[in-house]
PDB file of N, CA and C in Angstrom:
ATOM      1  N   UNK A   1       5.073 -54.201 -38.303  1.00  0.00           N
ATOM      2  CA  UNK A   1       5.217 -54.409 -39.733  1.00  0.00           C
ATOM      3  C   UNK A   1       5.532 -53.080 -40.406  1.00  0.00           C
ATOM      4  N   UNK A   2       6.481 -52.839 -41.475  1.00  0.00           N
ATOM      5  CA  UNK A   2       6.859 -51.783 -42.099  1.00  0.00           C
ATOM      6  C   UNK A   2       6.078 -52.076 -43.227  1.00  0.00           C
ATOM      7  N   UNK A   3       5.387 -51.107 -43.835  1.00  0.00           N
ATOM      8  CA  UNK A   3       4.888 -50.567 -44.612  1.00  0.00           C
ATOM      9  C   UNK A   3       5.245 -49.786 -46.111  1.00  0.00           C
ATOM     10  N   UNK A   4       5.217 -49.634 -47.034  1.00  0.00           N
ATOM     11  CA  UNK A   4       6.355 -49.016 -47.799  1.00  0.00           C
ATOM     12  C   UNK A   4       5.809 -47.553 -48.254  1.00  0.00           C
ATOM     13  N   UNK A   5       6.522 -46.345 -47.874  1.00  0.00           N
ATOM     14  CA  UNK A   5       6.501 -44.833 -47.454  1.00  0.00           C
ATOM     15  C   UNK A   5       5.435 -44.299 -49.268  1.00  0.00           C
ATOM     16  N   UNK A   6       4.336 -43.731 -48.887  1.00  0.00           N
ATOM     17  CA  UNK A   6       4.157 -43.044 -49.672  1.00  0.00           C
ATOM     18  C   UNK A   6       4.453 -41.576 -49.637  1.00  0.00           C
ATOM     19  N   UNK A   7       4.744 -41.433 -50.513  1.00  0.00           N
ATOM     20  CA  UNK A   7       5.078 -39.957 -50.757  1.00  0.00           C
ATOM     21  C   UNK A   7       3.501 -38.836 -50.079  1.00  0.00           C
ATOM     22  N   UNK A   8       4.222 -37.894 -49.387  1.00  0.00           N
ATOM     23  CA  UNK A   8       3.546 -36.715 -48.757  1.00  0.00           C
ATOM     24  C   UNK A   8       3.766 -35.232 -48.593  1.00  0.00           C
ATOM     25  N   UNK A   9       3.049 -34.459 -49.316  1.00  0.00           N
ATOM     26  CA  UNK A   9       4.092 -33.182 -49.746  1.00  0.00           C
ATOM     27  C   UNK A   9       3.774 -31.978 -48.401  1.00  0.00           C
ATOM     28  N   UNK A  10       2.861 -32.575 -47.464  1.00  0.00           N
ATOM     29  CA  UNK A  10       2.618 -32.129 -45.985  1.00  0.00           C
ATOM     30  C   UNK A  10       4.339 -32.172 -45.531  1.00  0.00           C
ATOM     31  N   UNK A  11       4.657 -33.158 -45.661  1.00  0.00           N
ATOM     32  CA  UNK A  11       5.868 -34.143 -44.605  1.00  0.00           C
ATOM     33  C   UNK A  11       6.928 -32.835 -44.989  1.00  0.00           C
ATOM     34  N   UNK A  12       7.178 -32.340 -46.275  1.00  0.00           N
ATOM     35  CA  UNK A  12       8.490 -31.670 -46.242  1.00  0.00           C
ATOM     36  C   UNK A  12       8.260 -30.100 -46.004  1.00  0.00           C
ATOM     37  N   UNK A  13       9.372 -29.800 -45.202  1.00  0.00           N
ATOM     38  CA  UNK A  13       9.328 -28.367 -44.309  1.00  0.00           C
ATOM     39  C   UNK A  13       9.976 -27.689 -45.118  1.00  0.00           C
ATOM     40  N   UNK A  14       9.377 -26.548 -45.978  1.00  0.00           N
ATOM     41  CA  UNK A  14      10.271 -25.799 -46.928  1.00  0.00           C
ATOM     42  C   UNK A  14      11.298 -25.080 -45.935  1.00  0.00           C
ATOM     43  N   UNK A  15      12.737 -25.352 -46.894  1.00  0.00           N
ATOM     44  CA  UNK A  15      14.463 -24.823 -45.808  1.00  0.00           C
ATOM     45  C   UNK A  15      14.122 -23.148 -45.818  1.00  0.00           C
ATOM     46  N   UNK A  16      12.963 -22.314 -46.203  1.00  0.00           N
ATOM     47  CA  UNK A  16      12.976 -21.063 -46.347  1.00  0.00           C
ATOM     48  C   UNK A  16      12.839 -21.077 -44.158  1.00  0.00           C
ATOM     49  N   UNK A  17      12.122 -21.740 -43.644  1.00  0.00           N
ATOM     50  CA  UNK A  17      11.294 -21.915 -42.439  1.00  0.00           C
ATOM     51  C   UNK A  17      12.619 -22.281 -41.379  1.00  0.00           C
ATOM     52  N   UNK A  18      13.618 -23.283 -42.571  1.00  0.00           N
ATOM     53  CA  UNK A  18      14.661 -23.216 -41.103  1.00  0.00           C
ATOM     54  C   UNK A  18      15.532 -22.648 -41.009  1.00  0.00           C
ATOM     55  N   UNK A  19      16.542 -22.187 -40.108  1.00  0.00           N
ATOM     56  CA  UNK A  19      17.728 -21.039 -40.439  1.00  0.00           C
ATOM     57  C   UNK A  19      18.850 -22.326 -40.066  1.00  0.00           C
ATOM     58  N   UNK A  20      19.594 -22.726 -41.143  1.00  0.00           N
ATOM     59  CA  UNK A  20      20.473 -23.368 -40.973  1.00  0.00           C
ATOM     60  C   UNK A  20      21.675 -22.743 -41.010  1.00  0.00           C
ATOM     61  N   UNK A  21      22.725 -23.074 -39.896  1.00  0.00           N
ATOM     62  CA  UNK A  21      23.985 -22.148 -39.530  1.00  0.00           C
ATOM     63  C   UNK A  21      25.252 -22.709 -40.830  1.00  0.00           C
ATOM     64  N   UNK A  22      26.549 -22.158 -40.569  1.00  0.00           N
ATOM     65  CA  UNK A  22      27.310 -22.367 -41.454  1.00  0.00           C
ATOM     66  C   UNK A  22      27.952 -23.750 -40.854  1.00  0.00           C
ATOM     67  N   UNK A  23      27.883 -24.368 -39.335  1.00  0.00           N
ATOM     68  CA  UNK A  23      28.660 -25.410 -39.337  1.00  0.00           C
ATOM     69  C   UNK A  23      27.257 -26.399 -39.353  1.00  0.00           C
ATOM     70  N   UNK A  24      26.196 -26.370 -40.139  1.00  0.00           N
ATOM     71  CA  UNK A  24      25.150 -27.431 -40.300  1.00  0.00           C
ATOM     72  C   UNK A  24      24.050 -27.670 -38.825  1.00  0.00           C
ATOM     73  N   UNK A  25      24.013 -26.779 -37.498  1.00  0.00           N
ATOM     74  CA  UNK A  25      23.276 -26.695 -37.047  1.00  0.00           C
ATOM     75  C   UNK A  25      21.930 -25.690 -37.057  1.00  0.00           C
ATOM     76  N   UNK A  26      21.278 -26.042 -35.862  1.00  0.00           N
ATOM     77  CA  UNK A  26      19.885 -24.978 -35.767  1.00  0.00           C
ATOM     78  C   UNK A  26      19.639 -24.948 -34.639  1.00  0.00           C
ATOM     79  N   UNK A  27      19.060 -24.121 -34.482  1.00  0.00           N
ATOM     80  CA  UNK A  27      18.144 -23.633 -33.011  1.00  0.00           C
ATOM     81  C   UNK A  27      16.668 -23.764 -32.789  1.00  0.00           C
ATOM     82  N   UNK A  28      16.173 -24.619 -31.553  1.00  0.00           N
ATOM     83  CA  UNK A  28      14.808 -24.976 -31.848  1.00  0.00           C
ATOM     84  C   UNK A  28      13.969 -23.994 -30.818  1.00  0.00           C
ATOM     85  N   UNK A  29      13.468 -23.100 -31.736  1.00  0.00           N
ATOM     86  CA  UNK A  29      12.786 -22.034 -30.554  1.00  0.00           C
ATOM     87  C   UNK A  29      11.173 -23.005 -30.151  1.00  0.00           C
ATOM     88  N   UNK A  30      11.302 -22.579 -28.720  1.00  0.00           N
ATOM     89  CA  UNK A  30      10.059 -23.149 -28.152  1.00  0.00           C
ATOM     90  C   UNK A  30       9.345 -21.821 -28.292  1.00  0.00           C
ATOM     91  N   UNK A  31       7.872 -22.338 -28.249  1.00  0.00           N
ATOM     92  CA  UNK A  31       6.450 -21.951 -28.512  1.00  0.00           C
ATOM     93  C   UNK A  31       5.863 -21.598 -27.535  1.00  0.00           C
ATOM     94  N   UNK A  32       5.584 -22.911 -26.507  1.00  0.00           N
ATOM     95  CA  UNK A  32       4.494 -22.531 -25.393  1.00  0.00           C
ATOM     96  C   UNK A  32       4.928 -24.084 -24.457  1.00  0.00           C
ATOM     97  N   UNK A  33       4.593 -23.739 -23.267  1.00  0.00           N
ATOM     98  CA  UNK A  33       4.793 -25.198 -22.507  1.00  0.00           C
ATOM     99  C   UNK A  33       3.302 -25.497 -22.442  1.00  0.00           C
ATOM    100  N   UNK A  34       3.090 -26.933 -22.805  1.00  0.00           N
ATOM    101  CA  UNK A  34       1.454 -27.398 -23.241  1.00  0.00           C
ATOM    102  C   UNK A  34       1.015 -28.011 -21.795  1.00  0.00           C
ATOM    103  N   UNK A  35       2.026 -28.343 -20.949  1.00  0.00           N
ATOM    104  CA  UNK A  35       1.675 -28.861 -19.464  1.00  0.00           C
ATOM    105  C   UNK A  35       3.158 -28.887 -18.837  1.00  0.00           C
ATOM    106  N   UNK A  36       3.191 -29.157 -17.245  1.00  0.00           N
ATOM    107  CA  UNK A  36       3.938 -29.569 -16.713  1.00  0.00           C
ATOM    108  C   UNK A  36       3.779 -30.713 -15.342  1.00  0.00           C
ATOM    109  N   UNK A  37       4.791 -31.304 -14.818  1.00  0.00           N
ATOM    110  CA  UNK A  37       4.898 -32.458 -14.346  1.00  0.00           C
ATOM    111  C   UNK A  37       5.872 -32.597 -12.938  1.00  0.00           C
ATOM    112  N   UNK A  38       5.578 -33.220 -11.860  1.00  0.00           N
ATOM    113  CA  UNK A  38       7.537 -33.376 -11.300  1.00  0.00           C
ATOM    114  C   UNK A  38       7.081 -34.571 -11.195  1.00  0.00           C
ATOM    115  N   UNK A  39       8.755 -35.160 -11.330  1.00  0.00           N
ATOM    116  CA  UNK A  39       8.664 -36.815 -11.400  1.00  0.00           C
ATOM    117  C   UNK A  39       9.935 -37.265  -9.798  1.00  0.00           C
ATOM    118  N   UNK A  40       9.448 -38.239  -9.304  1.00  0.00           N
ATOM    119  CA  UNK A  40       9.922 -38.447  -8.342  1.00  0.00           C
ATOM    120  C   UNK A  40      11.288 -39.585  -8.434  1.00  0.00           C
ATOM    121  N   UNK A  41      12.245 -39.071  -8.420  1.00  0.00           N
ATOM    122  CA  UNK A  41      12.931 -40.664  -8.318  1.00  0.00           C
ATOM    123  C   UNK A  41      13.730 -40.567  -6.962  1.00  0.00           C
ATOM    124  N   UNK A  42      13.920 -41.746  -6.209  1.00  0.00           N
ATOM    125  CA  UNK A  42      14.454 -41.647  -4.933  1.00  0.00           C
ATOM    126  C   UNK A  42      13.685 -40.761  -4.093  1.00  0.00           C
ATOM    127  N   UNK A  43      14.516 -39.492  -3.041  1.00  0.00           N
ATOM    128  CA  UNK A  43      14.032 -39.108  -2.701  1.00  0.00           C
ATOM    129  C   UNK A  43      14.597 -37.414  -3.259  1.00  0.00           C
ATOM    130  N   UNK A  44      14.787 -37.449  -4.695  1.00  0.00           N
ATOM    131  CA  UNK A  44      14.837 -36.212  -5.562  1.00  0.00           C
ATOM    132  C   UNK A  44      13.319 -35.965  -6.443  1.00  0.00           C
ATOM    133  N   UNK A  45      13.189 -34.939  -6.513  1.00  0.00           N
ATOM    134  CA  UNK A  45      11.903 -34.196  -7.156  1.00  0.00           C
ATOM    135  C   UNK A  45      12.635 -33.302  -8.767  1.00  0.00           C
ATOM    136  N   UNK A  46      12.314 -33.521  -9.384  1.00  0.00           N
ATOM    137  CA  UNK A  46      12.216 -33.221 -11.213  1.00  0.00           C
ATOM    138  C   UNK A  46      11.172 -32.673 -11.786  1.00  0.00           C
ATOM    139  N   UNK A  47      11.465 -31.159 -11.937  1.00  0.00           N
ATOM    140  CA  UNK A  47      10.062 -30.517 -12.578  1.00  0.00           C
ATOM    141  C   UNK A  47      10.405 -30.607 -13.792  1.00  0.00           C
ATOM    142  N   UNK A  48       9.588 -31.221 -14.640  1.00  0.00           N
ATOM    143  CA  UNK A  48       9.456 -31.161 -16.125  1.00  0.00           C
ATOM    144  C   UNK A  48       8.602 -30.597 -16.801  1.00  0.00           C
ATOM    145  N   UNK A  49       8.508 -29.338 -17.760  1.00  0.00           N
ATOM    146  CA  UNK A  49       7.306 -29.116 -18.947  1.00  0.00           C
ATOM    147  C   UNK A  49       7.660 -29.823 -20.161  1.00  0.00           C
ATOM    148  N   UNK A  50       6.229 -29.585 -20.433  1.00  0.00           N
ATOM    149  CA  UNK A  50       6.441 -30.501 -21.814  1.00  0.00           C
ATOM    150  C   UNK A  50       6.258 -29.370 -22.714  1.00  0.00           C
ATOM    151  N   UNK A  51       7.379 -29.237 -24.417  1.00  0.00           N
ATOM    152  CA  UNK A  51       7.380 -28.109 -24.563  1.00  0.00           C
ATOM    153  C   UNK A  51       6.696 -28.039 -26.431  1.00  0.00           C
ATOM    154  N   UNK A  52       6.041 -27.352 -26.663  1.00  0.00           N
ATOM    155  CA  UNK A  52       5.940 -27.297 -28.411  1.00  0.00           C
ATOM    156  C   UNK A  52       6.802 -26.082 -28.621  1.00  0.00           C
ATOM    157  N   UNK A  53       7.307 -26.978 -29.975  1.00  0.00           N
ATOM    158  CA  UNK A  53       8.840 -26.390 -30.645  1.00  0.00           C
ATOM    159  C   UNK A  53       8.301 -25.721 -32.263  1.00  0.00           C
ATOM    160  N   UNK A  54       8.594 -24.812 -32.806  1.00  0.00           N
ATOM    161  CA  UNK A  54       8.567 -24.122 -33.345  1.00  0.00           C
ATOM    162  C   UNK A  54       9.039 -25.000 -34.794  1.00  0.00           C
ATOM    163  N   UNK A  55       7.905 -24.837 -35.513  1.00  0.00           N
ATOM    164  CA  UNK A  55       7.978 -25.912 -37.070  1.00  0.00           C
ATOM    165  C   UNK A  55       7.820 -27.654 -36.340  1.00  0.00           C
ATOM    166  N   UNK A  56       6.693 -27.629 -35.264  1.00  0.00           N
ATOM    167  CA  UNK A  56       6.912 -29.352 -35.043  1.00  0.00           C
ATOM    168  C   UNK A  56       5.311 -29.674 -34.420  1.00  0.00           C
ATOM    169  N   UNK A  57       4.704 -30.484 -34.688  1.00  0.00           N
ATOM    170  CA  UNK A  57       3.213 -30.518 -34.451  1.00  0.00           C
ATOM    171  C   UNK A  57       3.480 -30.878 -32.683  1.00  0.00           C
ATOM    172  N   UNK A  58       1.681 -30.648 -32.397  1.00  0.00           N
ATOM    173  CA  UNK A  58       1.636 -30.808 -30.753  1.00  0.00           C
ATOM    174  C   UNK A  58       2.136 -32.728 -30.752  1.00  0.00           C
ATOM    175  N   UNK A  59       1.639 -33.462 -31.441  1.00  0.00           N
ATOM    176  CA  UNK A  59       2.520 -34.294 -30.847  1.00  0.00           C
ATOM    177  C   UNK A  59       4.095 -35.216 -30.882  1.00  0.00           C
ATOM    178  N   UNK A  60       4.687 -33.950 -31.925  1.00  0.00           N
ATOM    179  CA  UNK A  60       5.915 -34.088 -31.272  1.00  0.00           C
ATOM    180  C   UNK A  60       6.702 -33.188 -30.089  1.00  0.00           C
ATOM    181  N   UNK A  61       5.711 -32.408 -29.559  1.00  0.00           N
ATOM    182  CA  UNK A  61       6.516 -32.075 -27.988  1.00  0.00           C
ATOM    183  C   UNK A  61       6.875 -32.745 -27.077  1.00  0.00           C
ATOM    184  N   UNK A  62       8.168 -32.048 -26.665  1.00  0.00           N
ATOM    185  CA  UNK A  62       9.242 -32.920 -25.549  1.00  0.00           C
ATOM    186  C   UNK A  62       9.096 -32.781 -24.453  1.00  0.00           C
ATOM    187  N   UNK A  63       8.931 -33.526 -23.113  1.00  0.00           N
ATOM    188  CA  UNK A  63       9.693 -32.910 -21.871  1.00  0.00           C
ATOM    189  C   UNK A  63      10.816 -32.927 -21.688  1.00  0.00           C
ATOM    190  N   UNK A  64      11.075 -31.403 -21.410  1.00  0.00           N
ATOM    191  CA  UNK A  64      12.392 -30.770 -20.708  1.00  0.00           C
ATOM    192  C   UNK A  64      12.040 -30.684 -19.274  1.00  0.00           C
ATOM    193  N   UNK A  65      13.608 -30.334 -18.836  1.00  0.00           N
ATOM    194  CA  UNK A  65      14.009 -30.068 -17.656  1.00  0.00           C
ATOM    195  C   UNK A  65      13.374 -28.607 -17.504  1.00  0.00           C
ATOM    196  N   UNK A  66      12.284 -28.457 -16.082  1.00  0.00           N
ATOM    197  CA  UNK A  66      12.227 -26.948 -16.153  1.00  0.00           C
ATOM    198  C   UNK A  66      13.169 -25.811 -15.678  1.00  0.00           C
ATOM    199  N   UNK A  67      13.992 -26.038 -15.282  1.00  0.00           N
ATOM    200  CA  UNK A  67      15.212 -25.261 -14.897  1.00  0.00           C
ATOM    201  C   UNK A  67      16.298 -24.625 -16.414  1.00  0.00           C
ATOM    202  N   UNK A  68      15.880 -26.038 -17.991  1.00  0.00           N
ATOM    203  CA  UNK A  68      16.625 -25.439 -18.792  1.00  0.00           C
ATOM    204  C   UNK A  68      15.790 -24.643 -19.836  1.00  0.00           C
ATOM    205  N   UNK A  69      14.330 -24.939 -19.548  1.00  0.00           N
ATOM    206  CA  UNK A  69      13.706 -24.045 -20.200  1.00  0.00           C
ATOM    207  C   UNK A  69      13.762 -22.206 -19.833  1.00  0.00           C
ATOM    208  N   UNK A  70      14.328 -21.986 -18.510  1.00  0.00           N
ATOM    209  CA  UNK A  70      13.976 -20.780 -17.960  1.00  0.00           C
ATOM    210  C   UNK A  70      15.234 -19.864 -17.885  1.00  0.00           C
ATOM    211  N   UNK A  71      15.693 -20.271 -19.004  1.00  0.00           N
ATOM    212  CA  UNK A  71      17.393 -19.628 -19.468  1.00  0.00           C
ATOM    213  C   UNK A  71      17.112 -18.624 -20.676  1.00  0.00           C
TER     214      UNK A  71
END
């Protein structure tokens, strides 16, 4: 069921915090890897961390690939 949005002045990220480029992108600097994982499919092995991103609470961290974190 949808609900109808109350206003929350937490929710908005002042634009001073993000560096927005001239063709409308950004760069999401990671923080810290909060855990990691390998996941099995077939008979290939997948190391994944899971990563907190810089301006984004712990539970919106992602797992990445750990090979593209280490670039």
């Amino acid at each position: 069921m949808l609900r109808r949005y109350r206003s929350d002045p937490s929710h908005v990220v002042p634009i001073e915090e993000i560096e927005v480029r001239f063709d409308i992108s950004y760069e999401e600097e990671s923080i810290a890897i909060l855990d990691c994982e390998v996941k099995l499919l077939h008979s290939k092995t997948i190391p994944l961390v899971k990563v907190l991103w810089h301006n984004h609470k712990t539970e919106e961290a992602t797992w990445e690939l750990e090979d593209i974190m280490r670039r």
